[in-house]
Protein backbone atom coordinates (compact mmCIF):
# COMPACT_ATOMS: atom_id res chain seq x y z
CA UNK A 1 3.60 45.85 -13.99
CA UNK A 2 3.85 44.74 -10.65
CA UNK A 3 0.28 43.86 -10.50
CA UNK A 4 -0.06 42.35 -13.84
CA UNK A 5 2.50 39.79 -12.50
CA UNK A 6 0.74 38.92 -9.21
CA UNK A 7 -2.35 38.17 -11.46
CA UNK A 8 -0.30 36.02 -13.91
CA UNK A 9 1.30 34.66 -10.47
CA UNK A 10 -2.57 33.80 -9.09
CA UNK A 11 -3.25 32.57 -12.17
CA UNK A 12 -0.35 30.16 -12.35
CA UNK A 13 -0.98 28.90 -8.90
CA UNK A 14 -4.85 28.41 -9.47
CA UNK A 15 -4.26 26.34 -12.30
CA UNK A 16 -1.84 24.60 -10.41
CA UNK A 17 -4.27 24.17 -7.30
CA UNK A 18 -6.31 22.18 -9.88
CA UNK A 19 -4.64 20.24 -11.50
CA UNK A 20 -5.12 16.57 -10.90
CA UNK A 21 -1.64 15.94 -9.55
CA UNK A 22 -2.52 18.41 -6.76
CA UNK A 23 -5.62 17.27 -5.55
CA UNK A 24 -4.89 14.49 -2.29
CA UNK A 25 -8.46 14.26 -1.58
CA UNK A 26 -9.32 11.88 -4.05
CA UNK A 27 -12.77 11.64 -5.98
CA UNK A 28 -15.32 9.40 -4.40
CA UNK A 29 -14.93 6.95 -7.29
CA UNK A 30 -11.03 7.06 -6.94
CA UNK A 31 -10.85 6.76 -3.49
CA UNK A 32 -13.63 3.37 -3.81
CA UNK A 33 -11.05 2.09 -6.82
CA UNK A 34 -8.08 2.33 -4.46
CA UNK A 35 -9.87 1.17 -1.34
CA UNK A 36 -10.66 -2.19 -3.28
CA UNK A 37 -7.42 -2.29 -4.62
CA UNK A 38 -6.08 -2.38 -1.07
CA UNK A 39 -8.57 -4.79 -0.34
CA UNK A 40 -7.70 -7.43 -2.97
CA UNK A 41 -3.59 -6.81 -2.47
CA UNK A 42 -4.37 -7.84 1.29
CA UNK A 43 -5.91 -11.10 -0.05
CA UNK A 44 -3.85 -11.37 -2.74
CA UNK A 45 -0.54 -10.67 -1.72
CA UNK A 46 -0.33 -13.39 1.05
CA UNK A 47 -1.66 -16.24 -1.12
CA UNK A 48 1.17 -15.39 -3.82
CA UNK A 49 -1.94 -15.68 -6.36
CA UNK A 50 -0.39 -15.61 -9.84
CA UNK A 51 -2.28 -13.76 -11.77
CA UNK A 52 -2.13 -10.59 -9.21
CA UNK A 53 1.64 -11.04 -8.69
CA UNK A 54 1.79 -11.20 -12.80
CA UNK A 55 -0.96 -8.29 -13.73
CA UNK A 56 -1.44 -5.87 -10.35
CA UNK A 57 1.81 -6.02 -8.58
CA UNK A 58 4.35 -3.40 -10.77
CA UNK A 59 7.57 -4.62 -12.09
CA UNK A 60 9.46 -1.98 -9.43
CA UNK A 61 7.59 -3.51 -6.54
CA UNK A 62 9.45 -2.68 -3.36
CA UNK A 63 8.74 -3.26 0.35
CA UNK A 64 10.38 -2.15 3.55
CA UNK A 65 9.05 -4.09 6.44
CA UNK A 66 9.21 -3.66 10.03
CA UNK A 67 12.17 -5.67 10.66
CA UNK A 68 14.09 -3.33 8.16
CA UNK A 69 13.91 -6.01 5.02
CA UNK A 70 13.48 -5.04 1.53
CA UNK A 71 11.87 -6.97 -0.95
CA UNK A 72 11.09 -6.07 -4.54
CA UNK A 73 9.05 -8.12 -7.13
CA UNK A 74 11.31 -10.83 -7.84
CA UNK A 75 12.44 -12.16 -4.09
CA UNK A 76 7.97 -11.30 -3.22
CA UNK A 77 7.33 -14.23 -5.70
CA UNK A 78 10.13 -16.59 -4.35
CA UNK A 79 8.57 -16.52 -1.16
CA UNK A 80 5.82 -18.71 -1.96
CA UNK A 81 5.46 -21.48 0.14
CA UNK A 82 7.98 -20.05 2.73
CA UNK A 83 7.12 -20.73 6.43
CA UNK A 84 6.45 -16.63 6.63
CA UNK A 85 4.30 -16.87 3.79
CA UNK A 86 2.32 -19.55 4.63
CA UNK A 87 1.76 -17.78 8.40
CA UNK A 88 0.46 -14.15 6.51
CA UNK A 89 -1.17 -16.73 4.66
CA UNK A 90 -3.20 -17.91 7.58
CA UNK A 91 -3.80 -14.63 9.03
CA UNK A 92 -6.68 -12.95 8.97
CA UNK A 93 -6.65 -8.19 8.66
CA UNK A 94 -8.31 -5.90 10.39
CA UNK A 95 -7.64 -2.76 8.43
CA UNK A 96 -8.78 0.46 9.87
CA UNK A 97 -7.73 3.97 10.43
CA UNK A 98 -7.03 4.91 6.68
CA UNK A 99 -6.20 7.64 4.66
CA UNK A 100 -6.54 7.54 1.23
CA UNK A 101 -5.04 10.12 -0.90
CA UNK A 102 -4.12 10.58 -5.00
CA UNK A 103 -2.15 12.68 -6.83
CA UNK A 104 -2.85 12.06 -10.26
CA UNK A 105 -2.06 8.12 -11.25
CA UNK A 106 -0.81 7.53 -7.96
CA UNK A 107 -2.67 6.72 -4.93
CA UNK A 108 -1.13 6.13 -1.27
CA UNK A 109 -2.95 4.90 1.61
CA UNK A 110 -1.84 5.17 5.18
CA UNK A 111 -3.61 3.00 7.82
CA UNK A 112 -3.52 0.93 10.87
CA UNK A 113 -4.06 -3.18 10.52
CA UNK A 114 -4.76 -5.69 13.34
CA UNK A 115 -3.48 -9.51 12.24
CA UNK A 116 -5.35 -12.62 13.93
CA UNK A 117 -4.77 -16.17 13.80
CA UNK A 118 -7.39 -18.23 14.49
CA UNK A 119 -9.06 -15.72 16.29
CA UNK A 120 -6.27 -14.71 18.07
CA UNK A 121 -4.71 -11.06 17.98
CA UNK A 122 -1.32 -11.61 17.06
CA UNK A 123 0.02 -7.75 16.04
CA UNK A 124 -0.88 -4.56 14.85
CA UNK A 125 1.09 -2.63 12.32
CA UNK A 126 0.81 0.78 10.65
CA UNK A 127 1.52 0.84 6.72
CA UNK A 128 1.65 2.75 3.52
CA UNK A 129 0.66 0.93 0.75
CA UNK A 130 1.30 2.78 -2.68
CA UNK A 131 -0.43 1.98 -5.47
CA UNK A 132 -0.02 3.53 -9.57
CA UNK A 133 -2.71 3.70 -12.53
CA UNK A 134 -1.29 1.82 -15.36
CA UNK A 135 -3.49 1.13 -18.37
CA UNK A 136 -6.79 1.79 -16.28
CA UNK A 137 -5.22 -0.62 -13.17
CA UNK A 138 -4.36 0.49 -10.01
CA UNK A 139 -0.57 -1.47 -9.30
CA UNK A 140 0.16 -2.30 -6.10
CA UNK A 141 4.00 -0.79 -6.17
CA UNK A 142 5.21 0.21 -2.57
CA UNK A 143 4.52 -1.00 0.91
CA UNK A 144 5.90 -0.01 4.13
CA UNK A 145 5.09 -1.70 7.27
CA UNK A 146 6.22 -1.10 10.97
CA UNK A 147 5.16 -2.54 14.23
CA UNK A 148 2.86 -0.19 16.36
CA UNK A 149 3.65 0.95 19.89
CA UNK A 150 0.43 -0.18 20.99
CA UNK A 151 1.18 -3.62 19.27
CA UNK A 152 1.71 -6.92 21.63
CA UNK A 153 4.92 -8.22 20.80
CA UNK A 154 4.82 -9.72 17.09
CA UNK A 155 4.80 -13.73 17.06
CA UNK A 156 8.70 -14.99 16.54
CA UNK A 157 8.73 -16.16 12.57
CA UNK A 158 10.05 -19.51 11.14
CA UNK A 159 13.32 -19.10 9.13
CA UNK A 160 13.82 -20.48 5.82
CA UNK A 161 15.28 -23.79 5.37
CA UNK A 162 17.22 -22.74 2.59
C-alpha cells in the first residue's frame, strides 16, 4: 500500500512538474514574445500612446515606484503631459541584466535599466515588470521600480502644477 501511494505521489508531482504553470524557464518563443513586450511598454509607456494604454496595459494596472507611489491604470493615463512624464518621455533605457520567467499566462521579468538624457546617465533602477496573456496579448499589468545602490543620485523631479 505504502508503495502504491509513493507511485501515485511521483506521479502527482511529475504531472505537476509539467504542467505549464510550473515551468519558469519559458519557451524560446515565449520568452522572445515577452522580451518585445517589455520592449514596446518601455517605449510605450512614457509617450502615454493611446492605443497601448487602451489595448496592452490591463484594466488592474498597478505600479509601485521607487519613491513608494502607487499608480494604477486610471491616475498612469492622467499623467500625460505632466512635467514627470514628459522627462521619462525624453529619456532614453538601457535595459540589461534580465530574467525572464512564465508560469503559464503570466510572464515576469526582473532586470536592471540605465536612464540617459541627452546622453547623459541620469539613474539606474532595478524593476519587475509583470506582464499577463489575455486573448493571445501579453498585458503589461505590474511594475515595480527601485533606485539601485550603485545608482548616482536620481535627478530632483518637477511637481505638478495642479
Amino acid at each position: 500500500m505504502k508503495h502504491k501511494k509513493m507511485m501515485i505521489l511521483v506521479s502527482l508531482v511529475l504531472a505537476v512538474s509539467q504542467n505549464g504553470l510550473c515551468q519558469g524557464k519559458p519557451s524560446a518563443a515565449v520568452s522572445e514574445q515577452l522580451i518585445a513586450a517589455e520592449a514596446e511598454m518601455f517605449q510605450k509607456i512614457t509617450q502615454q500612446d493611446p492605443a497601448f494604454m487602451k489595448d496592452l496595459v490591463a484594466d488592474d494596472y498597478f505600479s509601485i515606484n521607487a519613491d513608494g507611489t502607487t499608480v494604477n491604470k486610471a491616475q498612469l493615463m492622467a499623467l500625460k503631459g505632466s512635467p514627470q512624464r514628459q522627462i521619462m518621455a525624453a529619456a532614453t533605457y538601457k535595459v540589461f541584466d534580465k530574467q525572464v520567467r512564465a508560469y503559464g499566462n503570466v510572464g515576469i521579468i526582473n532586470g536592471r535599466a540605465q536612464a540617459y538624457m541627452n546622453g547623459t546617465y541620469l539613474v539606474e533602477f532595478l524593476y519587475t515588470a509583470v506582464f499577463v496573456k489575455e486573448n493571445d496579448k501579453w498585458m503589461f499589468t505590474l511594475w515595480q521600480g527601485t533606485i539601485s545602490k550603485d545608482s548616482p543620485p536620481p535627478p530632483a523631479m518637477p511637481k505638478d502644477a495642479n
